[in-house]
N, C-alpha and C. Protein backbone atom coordinates (compact mmCIF):
# COMPACT_ATOMS: atom_id res chain seq x y z
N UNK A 1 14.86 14.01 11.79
CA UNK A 1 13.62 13.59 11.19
C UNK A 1 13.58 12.06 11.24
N UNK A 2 12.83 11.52 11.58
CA UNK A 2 12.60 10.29 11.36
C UNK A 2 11.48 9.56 10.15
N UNK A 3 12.23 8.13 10.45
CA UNK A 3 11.02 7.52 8.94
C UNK A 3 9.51 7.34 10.01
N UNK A 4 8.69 7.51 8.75
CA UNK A 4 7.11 6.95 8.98
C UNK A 4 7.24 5.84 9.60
N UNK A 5 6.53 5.27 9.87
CA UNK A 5 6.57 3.52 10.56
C UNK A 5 5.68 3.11 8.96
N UNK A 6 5.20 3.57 8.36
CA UNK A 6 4.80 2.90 6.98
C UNK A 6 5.79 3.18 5.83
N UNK A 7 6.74 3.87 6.38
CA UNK A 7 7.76 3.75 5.01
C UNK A 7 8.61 2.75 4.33
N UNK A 8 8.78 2.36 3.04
CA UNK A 8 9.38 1.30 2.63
C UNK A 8 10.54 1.23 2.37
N UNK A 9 11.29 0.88 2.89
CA UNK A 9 12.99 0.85 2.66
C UNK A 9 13.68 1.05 1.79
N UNK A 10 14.64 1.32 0.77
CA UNK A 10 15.55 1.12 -0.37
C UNK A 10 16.38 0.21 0.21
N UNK A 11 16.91 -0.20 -1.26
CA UNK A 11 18.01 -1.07 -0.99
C UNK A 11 19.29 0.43 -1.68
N UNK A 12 20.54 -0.40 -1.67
CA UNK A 12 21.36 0.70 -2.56
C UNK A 12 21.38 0.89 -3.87
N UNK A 13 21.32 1.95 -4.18
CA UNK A 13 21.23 2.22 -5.68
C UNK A 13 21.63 1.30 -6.44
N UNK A 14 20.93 0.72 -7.93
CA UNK A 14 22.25 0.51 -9.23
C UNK A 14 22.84 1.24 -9.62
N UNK A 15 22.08 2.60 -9.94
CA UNK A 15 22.82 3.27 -10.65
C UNK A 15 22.18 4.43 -10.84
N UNK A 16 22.89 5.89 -11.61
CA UNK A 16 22.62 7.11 -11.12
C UNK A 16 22.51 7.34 -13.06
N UNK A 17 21.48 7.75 -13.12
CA UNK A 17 21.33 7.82 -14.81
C UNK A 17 21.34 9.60 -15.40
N UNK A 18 22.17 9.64 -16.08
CA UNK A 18 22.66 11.16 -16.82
C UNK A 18 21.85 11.14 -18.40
N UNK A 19 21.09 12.02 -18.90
CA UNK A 19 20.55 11.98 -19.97
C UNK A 19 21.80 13.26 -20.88
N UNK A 20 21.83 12.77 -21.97
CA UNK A 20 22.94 13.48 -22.56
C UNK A 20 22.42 13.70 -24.17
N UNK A 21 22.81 15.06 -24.98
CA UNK A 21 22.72 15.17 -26.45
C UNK A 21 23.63 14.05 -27.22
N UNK A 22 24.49 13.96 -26.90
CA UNK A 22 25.58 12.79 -27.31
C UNK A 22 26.41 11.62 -27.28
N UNK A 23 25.56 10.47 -26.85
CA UNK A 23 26.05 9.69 -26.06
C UNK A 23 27.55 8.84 -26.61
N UNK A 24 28.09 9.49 -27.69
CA UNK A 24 29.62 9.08 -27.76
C UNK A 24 30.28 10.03 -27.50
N UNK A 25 30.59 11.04 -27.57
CA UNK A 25 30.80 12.28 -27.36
C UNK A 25 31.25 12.44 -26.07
N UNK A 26 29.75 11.79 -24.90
CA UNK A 26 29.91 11.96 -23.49
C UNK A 26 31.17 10.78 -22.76
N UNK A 27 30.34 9.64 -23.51
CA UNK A 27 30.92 8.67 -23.07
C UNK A 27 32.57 8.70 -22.94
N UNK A 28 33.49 9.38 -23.99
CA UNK A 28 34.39 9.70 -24.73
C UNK A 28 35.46 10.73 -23.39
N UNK A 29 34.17 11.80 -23.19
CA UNK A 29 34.61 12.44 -22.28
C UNK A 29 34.90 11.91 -20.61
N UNK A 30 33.67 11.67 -20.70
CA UNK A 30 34.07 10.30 -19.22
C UNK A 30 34.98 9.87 -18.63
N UNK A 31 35.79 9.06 -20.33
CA UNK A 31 36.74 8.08 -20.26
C UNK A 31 37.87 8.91 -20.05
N UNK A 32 38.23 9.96 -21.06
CA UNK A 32 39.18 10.66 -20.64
C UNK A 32 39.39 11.50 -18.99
N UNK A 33 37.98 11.58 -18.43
CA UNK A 33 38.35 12.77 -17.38
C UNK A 33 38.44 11.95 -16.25
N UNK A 34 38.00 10.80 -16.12
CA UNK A 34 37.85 9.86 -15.04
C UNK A 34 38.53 8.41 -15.18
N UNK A 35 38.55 7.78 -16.23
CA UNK A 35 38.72 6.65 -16.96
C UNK A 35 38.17 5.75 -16.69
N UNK A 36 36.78 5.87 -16.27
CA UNK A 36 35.35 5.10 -16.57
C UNK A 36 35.49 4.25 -17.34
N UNK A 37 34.89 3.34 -17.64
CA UNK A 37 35.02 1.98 -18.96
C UNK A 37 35.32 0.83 -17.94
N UNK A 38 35.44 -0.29 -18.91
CA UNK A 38 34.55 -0.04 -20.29
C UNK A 38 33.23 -0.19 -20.41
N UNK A 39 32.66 0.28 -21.35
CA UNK A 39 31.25 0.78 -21.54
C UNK A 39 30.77 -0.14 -22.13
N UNK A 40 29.19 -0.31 -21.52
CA UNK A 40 28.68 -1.66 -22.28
C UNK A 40 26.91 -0.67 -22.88
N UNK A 41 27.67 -1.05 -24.22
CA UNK A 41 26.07 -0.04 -25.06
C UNK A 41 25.08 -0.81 -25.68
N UNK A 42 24.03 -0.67 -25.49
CA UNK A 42 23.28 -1.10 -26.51
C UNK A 42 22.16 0.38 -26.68
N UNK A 43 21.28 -0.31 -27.72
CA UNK A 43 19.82 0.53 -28.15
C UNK A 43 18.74 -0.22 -27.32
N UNK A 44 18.28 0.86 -26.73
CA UNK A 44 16.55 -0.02 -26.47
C UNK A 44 15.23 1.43 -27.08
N UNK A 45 14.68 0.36 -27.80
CA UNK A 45 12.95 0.47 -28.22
C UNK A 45 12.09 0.11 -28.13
N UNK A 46 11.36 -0.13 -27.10
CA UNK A 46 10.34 -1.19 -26.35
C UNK A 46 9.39 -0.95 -27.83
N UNK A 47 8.29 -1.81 -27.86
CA UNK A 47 7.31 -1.55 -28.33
C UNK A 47 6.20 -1.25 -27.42
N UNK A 48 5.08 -0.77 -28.12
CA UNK A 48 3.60 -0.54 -26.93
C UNK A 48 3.51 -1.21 -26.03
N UNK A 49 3.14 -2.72 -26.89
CA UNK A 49 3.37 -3.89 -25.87
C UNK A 49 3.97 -4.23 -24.45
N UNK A 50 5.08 -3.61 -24.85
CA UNK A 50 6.12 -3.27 -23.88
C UNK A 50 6.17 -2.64 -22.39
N UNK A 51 5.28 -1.55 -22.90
CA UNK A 51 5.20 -0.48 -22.23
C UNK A 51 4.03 -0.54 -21.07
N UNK A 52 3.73 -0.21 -19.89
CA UNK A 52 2.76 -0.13 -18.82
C UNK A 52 2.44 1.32 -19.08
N UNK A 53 3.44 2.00 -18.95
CA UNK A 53 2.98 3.86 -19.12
C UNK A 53 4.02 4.03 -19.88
N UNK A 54 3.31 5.30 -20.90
CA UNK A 54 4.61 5.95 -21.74
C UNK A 54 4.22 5.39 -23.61
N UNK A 55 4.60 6.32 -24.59
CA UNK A 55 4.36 5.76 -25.68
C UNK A 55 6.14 5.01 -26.19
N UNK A 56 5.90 4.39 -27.30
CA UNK A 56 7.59 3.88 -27.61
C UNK A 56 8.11 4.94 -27.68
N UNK A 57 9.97 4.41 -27.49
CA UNK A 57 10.98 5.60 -27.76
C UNK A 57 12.22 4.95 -28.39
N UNK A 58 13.09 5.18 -28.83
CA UNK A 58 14.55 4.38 -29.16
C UNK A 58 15.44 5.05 -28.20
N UNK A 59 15.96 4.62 -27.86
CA UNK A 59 17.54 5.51 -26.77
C UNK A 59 18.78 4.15 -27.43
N UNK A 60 19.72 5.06 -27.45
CA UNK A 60 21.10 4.72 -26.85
C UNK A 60 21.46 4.75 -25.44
N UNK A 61 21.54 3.73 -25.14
CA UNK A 61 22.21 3.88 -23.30
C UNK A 61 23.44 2.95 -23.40
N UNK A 62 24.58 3.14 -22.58
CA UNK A 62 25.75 2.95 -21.88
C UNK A 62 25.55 2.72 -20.42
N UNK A 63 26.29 1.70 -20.14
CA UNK A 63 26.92 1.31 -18.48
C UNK A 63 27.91 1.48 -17.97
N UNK A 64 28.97 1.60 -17.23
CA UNK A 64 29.85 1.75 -16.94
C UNK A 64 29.83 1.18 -15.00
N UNK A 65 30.66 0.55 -15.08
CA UNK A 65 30.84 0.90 -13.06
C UNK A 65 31.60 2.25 -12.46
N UNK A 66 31.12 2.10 -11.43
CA UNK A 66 31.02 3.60 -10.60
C UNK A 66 31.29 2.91 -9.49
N UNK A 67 32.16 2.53 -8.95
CA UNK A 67 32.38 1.95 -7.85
C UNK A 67 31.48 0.57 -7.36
N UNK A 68 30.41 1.09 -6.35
CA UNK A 68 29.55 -0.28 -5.81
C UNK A 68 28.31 -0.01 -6.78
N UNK A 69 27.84 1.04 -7.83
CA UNK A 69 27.01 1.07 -8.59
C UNK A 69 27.35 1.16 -10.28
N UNK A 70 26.41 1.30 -11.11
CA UNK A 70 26.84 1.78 -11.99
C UNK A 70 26.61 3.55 -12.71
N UNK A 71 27.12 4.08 -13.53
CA UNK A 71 26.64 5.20 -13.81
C UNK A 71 25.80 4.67 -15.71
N UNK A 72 24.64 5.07 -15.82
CA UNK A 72 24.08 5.07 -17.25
C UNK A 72 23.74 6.13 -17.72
N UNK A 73 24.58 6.20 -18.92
CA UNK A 73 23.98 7.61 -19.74
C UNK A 73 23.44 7.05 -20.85
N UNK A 74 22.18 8.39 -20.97
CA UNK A 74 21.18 8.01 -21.82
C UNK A 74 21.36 8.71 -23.14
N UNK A 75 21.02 8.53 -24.35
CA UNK A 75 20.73 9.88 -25.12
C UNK A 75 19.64 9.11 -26.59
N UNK A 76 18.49 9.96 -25.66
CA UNK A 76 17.14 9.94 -26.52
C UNK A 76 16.96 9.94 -28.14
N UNK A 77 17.08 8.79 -28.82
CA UNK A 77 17.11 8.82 -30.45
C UNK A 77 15.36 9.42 -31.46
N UNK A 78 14.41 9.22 -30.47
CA UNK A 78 13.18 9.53 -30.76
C UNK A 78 12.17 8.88 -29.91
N UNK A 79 11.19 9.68 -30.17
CA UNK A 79 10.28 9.70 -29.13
C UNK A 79 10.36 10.79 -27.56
N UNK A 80 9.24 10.67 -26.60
CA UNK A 80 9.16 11.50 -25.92
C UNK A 80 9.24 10.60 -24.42
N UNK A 81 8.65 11.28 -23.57
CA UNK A 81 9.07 10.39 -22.17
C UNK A 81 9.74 11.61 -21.25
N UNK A 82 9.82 10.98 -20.18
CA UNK A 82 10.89 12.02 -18.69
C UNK A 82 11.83 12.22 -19.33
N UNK A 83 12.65 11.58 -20.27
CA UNK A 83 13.94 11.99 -20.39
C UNK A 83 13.98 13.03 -21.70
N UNK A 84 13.35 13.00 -22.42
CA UNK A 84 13.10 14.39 -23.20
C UNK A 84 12.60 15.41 -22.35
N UNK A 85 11.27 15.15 -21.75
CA UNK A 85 11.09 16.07 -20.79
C UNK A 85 12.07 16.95 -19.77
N UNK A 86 12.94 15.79 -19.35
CA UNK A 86 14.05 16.76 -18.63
C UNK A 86 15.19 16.98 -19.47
N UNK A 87 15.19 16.97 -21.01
CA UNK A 87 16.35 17.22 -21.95
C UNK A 87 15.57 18.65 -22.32
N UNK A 88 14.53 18.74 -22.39
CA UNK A 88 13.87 20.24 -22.68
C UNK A 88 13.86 21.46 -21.72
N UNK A 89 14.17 20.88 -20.36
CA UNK A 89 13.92 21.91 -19.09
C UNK A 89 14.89 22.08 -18.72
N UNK A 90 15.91 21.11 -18.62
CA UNK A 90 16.80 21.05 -17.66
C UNK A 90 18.20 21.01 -18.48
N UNK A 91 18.08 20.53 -19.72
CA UNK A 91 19.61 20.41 -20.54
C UNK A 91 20.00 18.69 -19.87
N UNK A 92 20.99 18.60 -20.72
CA UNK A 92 22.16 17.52 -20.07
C UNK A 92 21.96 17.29 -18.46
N UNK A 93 22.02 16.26 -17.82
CA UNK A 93 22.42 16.13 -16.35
C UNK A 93 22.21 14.92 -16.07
N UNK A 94 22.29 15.39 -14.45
CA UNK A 94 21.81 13.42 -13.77
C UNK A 94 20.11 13.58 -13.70
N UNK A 95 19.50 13.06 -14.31
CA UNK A 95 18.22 12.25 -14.57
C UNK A 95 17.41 11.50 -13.20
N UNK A 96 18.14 10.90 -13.05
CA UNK A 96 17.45 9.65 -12.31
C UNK A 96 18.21 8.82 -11.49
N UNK A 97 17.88 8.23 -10.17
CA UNK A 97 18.76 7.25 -9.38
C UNK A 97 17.82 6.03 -9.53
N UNK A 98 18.08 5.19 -9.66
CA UNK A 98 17.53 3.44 -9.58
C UNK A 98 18.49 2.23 -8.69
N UNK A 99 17.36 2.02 -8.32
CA UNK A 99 17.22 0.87 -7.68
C UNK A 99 16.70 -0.61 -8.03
N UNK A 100 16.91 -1.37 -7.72
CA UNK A 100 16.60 -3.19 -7.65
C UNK A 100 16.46 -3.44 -6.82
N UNK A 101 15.05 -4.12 -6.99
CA UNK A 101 13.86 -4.66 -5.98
C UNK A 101 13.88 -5.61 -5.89
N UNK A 102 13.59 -6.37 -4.79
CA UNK A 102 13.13 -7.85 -4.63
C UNK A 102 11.75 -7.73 -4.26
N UNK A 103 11.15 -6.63 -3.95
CA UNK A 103 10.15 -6.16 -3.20
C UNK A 103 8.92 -5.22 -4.61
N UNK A 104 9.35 -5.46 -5.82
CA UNK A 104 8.71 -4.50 -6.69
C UNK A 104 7.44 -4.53 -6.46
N UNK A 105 6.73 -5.38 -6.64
CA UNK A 105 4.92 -4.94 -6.09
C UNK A 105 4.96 -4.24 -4.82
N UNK A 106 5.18 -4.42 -4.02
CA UNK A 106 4.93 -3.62 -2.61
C UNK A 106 5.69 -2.76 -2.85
N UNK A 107 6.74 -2.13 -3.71
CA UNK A 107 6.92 -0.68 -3.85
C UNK A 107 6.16 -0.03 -4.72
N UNK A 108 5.57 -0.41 -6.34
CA UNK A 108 4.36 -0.04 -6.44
C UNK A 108 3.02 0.56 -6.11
N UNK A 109 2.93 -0.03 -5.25
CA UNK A 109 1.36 0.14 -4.62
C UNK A 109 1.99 1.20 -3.50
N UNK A 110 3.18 1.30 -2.97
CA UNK A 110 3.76 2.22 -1.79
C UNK A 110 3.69 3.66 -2.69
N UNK A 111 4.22 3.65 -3.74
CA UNK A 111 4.40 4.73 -4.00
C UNK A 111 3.41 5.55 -5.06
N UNK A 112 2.16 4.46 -5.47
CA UNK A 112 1.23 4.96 -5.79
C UNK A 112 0.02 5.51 -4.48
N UNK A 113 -0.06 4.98 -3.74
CA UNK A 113 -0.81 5.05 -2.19
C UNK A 113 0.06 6.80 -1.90
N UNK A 114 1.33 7.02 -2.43
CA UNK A 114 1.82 8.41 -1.78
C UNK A 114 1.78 9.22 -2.78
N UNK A 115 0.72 8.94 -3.64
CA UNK A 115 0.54 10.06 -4.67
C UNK A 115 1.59 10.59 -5.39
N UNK A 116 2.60 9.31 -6.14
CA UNK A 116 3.69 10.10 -6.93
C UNK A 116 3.18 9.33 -7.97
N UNK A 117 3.21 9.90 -9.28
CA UNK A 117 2.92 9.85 -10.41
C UNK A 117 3.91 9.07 -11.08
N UNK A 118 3.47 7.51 -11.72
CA UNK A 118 4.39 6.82 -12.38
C UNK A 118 4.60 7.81 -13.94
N UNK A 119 5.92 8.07 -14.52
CA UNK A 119 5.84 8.87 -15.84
C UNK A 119 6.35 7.54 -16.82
N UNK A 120 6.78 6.83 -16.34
CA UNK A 120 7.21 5.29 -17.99
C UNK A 120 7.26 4.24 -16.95
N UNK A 121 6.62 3.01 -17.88
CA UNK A 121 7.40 1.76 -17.52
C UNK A 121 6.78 0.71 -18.40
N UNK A 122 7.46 -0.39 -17.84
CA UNK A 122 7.50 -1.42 -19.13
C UNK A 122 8.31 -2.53 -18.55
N UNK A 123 8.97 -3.35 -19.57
CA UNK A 123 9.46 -4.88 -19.49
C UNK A 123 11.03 -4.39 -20.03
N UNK A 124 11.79 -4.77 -19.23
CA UNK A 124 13.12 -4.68 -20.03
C UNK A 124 13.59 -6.45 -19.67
N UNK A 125 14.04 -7.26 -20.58
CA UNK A 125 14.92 -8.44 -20.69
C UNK A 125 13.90 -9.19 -19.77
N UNK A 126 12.42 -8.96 -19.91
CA UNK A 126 11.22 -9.53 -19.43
C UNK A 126 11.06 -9.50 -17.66
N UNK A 127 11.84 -8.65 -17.00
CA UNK A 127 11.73 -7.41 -16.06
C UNK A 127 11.02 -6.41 -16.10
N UNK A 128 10.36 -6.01 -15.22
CA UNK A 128 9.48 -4.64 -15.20
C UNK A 128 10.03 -3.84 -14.42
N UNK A 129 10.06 -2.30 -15.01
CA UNK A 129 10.85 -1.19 -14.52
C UNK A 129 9.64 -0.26 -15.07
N UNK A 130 9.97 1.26 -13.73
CA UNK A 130 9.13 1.89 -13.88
C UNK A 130 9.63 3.20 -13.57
N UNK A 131 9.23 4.15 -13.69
CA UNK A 131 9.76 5.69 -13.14
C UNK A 131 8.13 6.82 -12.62
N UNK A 132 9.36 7.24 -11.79
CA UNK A 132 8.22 7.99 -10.76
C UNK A 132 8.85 9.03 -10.51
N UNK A 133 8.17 10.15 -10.74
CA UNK A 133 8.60 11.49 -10.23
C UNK A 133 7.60 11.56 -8.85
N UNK A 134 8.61 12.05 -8.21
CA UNK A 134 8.35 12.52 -7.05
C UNK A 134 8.19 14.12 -6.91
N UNK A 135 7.71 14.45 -5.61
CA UNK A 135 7.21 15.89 -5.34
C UNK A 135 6.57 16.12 -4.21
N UNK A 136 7.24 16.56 -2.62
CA UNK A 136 8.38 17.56 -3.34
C UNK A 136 9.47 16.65 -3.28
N UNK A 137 10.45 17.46 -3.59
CA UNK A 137 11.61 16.66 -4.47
C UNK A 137 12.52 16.81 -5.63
N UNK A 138 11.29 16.70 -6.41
CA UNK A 138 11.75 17.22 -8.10
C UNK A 138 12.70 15.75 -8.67
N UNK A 139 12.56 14.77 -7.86
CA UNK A 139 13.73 13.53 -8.01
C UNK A 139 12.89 12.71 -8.86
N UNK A 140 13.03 12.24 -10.11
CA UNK A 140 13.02 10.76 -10.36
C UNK A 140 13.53 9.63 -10.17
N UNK A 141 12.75 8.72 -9.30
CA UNK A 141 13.69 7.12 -9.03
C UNK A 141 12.60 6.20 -10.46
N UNK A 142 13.88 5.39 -10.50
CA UNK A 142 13.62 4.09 -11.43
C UNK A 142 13.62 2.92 -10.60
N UNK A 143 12.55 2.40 -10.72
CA UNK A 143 12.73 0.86 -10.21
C UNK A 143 12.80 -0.16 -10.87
N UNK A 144 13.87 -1.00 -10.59
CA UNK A 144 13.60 -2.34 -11.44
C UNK A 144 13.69 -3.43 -10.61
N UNK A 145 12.69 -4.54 -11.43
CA UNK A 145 12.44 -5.94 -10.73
C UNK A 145 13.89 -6.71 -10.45
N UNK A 146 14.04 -7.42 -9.31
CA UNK A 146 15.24 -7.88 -9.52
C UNK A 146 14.94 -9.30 -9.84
């Protein structure tokens, strides 16, 4: 199969995001089965403001390196979004792959022009990141500004 001649490139992943019921619990397990770490956690709660699509949410998320990427697990404190959405359908798992753009507007408009539906985005550390389910596929990618 080959690419479109209008298709837009990736760069390599950051990172491969796991939504989880417990994010010490998981993290915990991680460390023991792999020895992942160390883990860098914080909370994020955008406000409206914040937000391009999607209402607020609070999460706990974790980082870790994964070799040339990182792995982030999520676990949803309130509110709704893809990642409840796929905590209701799907249980625990990998979520989402993301990427860093140098190119974020022209992937925007690429992947709205191909009819995939942005489901959140917003400003993180005054960066804009966004998520898109795709179809077919069933994949969510995250993009963030680099």
């Amino acid at each position: 199969m080959s690419a479109e001649k209008d298709a837009v490139a990736l760069p390599a992943p950051s990172h491969i995001g796991l939504v989880v019921k417990d994010l010490d619990k998981t993290l915990k397990f991680l460390s023991s089965l792999w020895g992942l770490g160390p883990w860098q956690s914080f909370e994020y709660a955008p406000s409206q403001e914040e937000l391009t699509v999607g209402k607020p949410f609070r999460q706990k998320i974790a980082h870790a390196s994964l070799g040339t990427m990182a792995l982030e697990v999520v676990q949803q404190l309130e509110g709704g979004g893809p990642w409840r959405d796929f905590m209701d359908t799907n249980g625990e798992g990998i979520h989402h792959i993301a990427f860093s753009l140098s190119n974020y507007d022209e992937m925007m408009a690429h992947m709205k022009a191909r009819g995939c539906q942005m489901v959140a985005g917003g400003l993180f550390q005054g960066k804009r990141w966004s998520y898109f389910a795709t179809e077919p596929g069933g994949m969510v990618v995250e993009f963030g500004e680099a």
